[in-house]
C-alpha atoms as a PDB file:
ATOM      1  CA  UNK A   1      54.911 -52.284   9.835  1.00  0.00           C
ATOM      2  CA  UNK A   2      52.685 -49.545   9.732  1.00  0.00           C
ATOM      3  CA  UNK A   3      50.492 -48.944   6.640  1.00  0.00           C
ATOM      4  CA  UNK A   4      51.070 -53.023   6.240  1.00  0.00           C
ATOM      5  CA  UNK A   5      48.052 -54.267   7.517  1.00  0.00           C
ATOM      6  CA  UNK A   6      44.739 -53.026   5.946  1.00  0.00           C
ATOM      7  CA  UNK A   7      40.910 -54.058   6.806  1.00  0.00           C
ATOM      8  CA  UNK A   8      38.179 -53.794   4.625  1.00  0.00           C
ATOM      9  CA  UNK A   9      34.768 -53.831   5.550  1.00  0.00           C
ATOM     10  CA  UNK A  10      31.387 -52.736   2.968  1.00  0.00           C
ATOM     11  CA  UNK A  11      28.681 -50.612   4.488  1.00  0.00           C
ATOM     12  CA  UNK A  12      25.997 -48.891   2.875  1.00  0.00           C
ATOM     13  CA  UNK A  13      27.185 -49.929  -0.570  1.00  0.00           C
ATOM     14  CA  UNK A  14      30.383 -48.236  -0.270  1.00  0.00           C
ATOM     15  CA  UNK A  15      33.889 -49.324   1.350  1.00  0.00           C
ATOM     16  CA  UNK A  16      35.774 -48.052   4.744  1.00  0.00           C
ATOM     17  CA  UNK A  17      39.593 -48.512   4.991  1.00  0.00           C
ATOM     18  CA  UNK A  18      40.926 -48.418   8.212  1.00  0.00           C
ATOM     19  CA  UNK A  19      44.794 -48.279   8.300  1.00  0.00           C
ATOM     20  CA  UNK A  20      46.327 -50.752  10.762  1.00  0.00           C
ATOM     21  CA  UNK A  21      48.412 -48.368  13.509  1.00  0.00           C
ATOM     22  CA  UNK A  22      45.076 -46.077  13.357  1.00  0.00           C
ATOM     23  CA  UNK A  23      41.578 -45.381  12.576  1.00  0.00           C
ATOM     24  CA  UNK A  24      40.962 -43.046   9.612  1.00  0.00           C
ATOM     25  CA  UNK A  25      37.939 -43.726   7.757  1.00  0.00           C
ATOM     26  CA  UNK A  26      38.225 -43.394   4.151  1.00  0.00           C
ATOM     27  CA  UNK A  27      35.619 -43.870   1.959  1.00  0.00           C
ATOM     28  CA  UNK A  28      35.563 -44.829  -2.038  1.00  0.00           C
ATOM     29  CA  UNK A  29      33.001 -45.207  -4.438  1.00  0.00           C
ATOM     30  CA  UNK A  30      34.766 -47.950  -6.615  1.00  0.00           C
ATOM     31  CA  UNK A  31      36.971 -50.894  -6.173  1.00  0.00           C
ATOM     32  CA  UNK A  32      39.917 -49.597  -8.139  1.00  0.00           C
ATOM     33  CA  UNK A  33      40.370 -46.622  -5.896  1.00  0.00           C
ATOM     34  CA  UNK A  34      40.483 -49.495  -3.065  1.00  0.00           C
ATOM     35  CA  UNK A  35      43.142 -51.272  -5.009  1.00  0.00           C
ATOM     36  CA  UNK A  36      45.362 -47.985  -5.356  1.00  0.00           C
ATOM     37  CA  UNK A  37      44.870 -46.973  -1.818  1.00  0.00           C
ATOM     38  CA  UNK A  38      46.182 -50.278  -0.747  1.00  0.00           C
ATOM     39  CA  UNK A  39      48.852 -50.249  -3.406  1.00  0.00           C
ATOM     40  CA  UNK A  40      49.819 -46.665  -1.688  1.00  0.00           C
ATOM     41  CA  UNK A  41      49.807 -47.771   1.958  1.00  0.00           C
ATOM     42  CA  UNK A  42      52.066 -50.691   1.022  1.00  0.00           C
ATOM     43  CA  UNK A  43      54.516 -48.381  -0.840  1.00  0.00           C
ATOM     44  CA  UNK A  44      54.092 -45.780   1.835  1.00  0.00           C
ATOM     45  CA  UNK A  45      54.470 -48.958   4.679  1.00  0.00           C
ATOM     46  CA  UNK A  46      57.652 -50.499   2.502  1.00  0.00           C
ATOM     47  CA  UNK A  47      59.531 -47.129   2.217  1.00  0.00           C
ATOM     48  CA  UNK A  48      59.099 -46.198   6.176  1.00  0.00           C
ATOM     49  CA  UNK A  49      60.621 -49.814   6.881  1.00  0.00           C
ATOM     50  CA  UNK A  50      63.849 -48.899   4.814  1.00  0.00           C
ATOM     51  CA  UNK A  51      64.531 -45.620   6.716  1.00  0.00           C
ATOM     52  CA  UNK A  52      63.164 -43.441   3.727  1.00  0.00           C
ATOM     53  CA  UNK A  53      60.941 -40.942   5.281  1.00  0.00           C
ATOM     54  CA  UNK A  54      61.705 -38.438   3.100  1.00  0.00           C
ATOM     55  CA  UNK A  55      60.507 -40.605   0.012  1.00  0.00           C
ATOM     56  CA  UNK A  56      57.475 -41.829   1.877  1.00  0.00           C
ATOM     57  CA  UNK A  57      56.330 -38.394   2.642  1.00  0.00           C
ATOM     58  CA  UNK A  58      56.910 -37.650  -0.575  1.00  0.00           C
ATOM     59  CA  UNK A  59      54.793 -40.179  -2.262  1.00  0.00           C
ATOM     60  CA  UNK A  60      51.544 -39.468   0.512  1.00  0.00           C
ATOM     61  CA  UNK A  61      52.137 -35.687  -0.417  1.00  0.00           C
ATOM     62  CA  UNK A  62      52.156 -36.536  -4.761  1.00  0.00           C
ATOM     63  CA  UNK A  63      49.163 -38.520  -4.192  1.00  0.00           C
ATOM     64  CA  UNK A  64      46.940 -35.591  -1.960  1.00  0.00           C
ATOM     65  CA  UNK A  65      43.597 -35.412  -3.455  1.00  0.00           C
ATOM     66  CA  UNK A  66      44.132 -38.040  -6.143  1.00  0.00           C
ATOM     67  CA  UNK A  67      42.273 -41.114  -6.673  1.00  0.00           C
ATOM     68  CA  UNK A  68      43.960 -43.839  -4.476  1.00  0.00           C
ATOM     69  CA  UNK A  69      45.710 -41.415  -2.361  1.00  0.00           C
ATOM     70  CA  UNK A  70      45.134 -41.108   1.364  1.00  0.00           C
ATOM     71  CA  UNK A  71      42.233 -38.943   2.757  1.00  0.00           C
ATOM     72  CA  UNK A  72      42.483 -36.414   5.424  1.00  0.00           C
ATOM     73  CA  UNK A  73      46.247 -36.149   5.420  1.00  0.00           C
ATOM     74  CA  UNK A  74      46.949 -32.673   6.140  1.00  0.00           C
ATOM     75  CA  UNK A  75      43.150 -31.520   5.942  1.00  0.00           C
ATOM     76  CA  UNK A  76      43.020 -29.923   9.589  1.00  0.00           C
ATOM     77  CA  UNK A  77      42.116 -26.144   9.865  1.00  0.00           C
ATOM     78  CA  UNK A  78      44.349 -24.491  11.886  1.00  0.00           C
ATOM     79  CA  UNK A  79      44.452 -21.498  13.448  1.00  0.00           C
ATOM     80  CA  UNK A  80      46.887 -18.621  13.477  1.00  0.00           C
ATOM     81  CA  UNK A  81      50.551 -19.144  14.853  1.00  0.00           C
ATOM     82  CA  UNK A  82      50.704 -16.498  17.387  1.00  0.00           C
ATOM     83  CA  UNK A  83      50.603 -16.150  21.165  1.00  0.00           C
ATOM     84  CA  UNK A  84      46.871 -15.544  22.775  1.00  0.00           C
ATOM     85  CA  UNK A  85      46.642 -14.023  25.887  1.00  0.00           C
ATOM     86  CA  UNK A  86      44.432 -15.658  28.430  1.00  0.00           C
ATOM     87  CA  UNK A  87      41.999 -12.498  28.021  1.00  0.00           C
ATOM     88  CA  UNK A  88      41.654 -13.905  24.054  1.00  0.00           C
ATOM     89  CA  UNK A  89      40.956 -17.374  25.748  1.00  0.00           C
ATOM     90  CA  UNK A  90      37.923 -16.707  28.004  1.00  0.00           C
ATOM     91  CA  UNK A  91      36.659 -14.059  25.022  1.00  0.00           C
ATOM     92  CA  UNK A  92      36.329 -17.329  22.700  1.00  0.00           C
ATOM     93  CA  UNK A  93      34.740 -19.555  25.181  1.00  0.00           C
ATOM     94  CA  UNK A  94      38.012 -21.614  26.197  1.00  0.00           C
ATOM     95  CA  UNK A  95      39.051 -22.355  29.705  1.00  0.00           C
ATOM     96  CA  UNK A  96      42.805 -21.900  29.511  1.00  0.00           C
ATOM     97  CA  UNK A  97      43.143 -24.912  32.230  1.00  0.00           C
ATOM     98  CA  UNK A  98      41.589 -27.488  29.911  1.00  0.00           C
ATOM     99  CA  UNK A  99      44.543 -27.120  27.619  1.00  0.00           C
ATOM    100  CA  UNK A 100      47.459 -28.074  30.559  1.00  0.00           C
ATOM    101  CA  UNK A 101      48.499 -32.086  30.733  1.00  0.00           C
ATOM    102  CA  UNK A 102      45.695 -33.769  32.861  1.00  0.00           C
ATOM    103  CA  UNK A 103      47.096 -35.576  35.482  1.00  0.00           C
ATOM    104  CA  UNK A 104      46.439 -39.184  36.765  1.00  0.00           C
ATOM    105  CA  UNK A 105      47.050 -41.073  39.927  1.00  0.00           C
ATOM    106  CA  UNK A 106      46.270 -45.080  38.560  1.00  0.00           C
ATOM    107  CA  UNK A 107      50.407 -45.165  38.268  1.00  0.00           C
ATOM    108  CA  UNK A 108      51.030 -43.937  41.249  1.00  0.00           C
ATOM    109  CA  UNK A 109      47.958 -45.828  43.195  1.00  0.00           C
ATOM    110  CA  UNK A 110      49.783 -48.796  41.653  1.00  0.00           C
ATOM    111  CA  UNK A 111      53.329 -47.955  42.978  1.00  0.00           C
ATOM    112  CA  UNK A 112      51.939 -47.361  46.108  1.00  0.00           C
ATOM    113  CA  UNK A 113      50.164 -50.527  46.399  1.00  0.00           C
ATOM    114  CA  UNK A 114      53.495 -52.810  45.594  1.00  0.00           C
ATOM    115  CA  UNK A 115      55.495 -50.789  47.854  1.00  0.00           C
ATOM    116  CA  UNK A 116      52.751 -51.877  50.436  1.00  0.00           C
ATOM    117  CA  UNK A 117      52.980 -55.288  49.215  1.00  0.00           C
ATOM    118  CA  UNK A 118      56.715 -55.679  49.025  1.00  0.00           C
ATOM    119  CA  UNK A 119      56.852 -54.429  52.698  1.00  0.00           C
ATOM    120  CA  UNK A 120      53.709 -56.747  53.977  1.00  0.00           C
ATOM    121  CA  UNK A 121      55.652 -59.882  52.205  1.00  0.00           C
ATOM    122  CA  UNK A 122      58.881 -58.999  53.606  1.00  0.00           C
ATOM    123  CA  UNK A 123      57.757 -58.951  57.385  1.00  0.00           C
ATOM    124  CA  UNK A 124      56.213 -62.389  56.371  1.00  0.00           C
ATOM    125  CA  UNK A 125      59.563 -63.378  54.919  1.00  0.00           C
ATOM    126  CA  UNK A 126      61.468 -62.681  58.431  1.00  0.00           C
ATOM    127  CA  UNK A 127      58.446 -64.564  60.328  1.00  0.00           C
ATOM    128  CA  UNK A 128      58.210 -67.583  58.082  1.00  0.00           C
ATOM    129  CA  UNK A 129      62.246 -67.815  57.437  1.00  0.00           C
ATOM    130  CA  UNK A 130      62.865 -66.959  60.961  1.00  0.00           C
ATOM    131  CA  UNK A 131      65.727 -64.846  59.291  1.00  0.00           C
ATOM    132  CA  UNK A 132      67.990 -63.179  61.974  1.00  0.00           C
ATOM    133  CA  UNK A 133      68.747 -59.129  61.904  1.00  0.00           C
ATOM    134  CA  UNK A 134      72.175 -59.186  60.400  1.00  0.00           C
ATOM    135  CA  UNK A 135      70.711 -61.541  57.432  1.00  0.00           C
ATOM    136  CA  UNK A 136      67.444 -58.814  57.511  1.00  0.00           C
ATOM    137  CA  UNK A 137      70.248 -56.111  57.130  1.00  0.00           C
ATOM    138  CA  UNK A 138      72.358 -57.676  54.196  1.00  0.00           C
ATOM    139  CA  UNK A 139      68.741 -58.753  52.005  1.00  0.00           C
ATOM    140  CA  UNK A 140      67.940 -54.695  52.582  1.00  0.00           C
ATOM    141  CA  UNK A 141      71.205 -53.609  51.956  1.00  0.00           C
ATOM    142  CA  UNK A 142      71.053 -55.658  48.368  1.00  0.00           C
ATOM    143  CA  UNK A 143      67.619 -54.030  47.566  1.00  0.00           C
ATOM    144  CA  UNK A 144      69.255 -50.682  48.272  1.00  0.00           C
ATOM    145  CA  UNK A 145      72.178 -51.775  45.943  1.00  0.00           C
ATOM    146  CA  UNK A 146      69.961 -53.252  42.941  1.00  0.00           C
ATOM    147  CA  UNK A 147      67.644 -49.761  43.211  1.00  0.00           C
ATOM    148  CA  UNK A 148      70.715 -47.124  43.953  1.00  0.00           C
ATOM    149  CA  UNK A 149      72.380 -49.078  40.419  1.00  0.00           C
ATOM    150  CA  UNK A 150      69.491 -48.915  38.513  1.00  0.00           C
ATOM    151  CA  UNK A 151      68.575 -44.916  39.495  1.00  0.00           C
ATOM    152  CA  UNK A 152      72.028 -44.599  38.642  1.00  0.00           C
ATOM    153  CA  UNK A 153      73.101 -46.742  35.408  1.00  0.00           C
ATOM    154  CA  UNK A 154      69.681 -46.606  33.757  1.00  0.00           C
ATOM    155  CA  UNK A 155      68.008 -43.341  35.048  1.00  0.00           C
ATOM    156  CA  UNK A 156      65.365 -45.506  37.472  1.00  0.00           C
ATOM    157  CA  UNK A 157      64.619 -47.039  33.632  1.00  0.00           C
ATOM    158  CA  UNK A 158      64.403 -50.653  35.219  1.00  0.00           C
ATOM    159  CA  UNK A 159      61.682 -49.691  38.000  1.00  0.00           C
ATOM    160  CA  UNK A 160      59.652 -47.641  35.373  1.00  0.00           C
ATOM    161  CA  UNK A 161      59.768 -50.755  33.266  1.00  0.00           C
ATOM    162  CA  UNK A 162      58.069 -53.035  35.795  1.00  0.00           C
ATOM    163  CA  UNK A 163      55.453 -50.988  37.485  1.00  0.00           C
ATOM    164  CA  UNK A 164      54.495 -50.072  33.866  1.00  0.00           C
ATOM    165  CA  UNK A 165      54.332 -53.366  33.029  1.00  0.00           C
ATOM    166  CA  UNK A 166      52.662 -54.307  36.261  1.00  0.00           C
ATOM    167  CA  UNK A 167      50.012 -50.944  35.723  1.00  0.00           C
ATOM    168  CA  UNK A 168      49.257 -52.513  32.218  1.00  0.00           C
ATOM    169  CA  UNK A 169      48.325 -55.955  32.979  1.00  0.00           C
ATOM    170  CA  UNK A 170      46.622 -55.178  36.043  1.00  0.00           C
ATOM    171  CA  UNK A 171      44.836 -51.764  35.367  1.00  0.00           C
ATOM    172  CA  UNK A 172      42.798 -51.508  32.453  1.00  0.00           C
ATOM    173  CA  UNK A 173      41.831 -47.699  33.103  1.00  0.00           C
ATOM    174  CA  UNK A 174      45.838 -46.929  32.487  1.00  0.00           C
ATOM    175  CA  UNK A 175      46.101 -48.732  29.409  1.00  0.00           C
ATOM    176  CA  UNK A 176      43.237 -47.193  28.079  1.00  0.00           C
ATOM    177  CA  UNK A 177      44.220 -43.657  29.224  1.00  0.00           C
ATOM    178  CA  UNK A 178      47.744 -44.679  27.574  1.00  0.00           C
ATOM    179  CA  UNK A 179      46.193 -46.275  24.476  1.00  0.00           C
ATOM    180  CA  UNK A 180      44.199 -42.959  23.824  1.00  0.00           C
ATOM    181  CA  UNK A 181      46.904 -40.428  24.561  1.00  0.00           C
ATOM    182  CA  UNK A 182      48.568 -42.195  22.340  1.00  0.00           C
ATOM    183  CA  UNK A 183      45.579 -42.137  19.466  1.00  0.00           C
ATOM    184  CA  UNK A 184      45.625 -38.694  20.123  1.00  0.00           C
ATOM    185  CA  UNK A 185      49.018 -37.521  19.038  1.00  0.00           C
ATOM    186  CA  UNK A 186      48.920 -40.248  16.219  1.00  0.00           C
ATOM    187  CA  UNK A 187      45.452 -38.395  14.776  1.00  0.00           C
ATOM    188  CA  UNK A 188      46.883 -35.010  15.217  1.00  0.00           C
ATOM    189  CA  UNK A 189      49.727 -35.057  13.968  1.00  0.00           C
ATOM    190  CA  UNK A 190      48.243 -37.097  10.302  1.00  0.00           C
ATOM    191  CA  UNK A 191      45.550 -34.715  10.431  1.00  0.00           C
ATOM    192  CA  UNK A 192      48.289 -31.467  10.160  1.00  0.00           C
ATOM    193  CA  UNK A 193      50.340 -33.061   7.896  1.00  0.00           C
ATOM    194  CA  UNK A 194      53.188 -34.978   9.995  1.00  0.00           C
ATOM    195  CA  UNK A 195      53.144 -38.217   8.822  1.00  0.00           C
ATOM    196  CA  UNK A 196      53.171 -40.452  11.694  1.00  0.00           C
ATOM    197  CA  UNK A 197      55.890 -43.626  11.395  1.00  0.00           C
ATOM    198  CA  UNK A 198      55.159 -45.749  14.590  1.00  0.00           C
ATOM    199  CA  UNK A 199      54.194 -45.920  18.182  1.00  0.00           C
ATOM    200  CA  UNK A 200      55.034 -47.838  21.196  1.00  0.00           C
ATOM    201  CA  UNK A 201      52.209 -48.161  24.016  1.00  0.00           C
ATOM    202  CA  UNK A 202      54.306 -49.767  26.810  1.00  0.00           C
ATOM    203  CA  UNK A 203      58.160 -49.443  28.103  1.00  0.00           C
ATOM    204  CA  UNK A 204      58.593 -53.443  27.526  1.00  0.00           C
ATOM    205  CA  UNK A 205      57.373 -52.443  24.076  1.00  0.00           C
ATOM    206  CA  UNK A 206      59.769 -49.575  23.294  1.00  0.00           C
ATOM    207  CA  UNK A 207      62.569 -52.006  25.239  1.00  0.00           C
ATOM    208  CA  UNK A 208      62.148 -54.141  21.828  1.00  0.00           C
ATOM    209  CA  UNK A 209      61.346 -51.724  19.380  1.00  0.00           C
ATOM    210  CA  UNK A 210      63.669 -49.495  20.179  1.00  0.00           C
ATOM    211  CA  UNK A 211      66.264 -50.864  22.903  1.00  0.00           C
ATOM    212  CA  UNK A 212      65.164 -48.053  25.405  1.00  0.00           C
ATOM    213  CA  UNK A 213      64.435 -48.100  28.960  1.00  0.00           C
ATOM    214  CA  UNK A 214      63.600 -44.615  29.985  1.00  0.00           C
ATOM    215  CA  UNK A 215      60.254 -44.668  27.303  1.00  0.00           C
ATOM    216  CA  UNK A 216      57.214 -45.477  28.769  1.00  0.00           C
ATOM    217  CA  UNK A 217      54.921 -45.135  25.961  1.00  0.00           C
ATOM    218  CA  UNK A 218      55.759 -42.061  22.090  1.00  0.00           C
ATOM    219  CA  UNK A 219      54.743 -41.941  18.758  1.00  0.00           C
ATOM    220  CA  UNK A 220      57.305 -41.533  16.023  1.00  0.00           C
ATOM    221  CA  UNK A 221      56.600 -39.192  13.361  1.00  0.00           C
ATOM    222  CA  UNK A 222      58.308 -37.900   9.781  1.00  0.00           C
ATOM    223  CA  UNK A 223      59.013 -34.245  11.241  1.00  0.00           C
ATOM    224  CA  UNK A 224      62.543 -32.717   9.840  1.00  0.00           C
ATOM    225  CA  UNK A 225      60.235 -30.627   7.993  1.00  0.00           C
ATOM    226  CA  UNK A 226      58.550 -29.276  11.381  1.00  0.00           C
ATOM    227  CA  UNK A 227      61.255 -29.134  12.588  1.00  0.00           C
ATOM    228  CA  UNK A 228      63.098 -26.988  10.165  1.00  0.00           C
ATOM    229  CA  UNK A 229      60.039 -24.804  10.450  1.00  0.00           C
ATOM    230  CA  UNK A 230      60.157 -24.336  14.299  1.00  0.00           C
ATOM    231  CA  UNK A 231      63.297 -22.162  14.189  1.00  0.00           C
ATOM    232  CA  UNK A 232      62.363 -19.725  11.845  1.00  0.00           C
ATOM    233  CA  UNK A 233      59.049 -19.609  13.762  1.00  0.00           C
ATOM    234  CA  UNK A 234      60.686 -18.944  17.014  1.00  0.00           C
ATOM    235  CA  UNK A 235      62.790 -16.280  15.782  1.00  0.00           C
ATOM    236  CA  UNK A 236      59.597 -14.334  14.645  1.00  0.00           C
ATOM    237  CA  UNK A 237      58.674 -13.464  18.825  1.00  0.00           C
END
């Protein structure tokens, strides 16, 4: 559910919303704007559940700059669609290698660190078992099996599922970098107008929501209107 769930808290005399999936902070003056606001997030929520996107949008877009309707939807300045050369960049003060895809190593740290693990308890395996070659060769030619099937069958989904399970539970800088990359595109995207309709912040999680294997963590947003738009944009360059 995503506009479901709604907190209220009173500061300063006046009243902060905070929608459930995300933090927007909406303020009103008076408790019937409160009671409409709710009333719209669980219309908004109830029609996203039932497939209508089109409807829901439709209501959060009627409601823009009403009483009871939702703040900040939409409200971002943007700039100019067109291409800006890296000379345009540096002239307004922005380093053009700020805006590529940071990378981070905690996943891979982590991968590492099992394959080190699985290896170590393995050796300890043969010692302890006293497990003879040919039964050392058949256990590693099953491992190859299991990994070769799932690289094949499920695109490596399988192994992607458990170290990002494993990198969750264990490594609290991941799920906070995933937690926040995740805030981000939520924030944009209500911010420009695409109403977000969900998010999953874990493969085991988008395994249930969504019965995929090959999603590590995504947002889901209302976008056939973007993406009607993107076409007739491309065609413009």
């Amino acid at each position: 559910m995503l506009f479901h769930s709604v907190g209220l808290a009173q500061c300063s005399q006046k009243y902060v919303v905070f929608p459930s999936y995300y933090r927007c902070v909406v303020v009103g003056s008076s408790e019937t704007a409160l009671l409409r606001r709710r009333q719209v997030l669980e219309q908004v929520d109830s029609e996203l559940s039932s497939g209508n996107e089109r409807a829901a949008l439709s209501l959060v877009k009627d409601l823009q700059g009403t009483p009871g309707g939702l703040r900040c939807f939409g409200a971002a300045r943007q700039v100019p669609q067109r291409l800006y050369t890296l000379d345009e960049l540096k002239l307004n003060g922005i380093n053009a290698a700020s805006l590529l895809s940071p990378t981070d190593a905690t996943l891979g740290s982590i991968e590492r660190n099992l394959q080190i693990a699985g290896v170590s308890g393995g050796i300890v395996a043969w010692r302890a078992l006293d497990l003879s070659s040919q039964q050392l060769f058949y256990i590693s030619l099953g491992l190859l099996f299991l990994w070769t099937l799932d690289l094949v069958s499920f695109n490596g989904g399988i192994g992607s599922l458990v170290l990002d399970t494993i990198g969750h539970t264990f490594s609290q800088r991941y799920h906070n970098r995933v937690v926040q990359h995740e805030a981000g595109h939520f924030l944009v995207a209500y911010l420009v107008g695409i109403l977000p309709r969900g998010y999953t912040l874990s493969s085991l999680e988008a395994l249930q929501k969504e019965g995929s294997l090959n999603i590590q963590a995504g947002s889901a947003f209302v976008d056939f209107e973007f993406l009607e738009e993107v076409p007739h944009n491309l065609s413009l360059y």
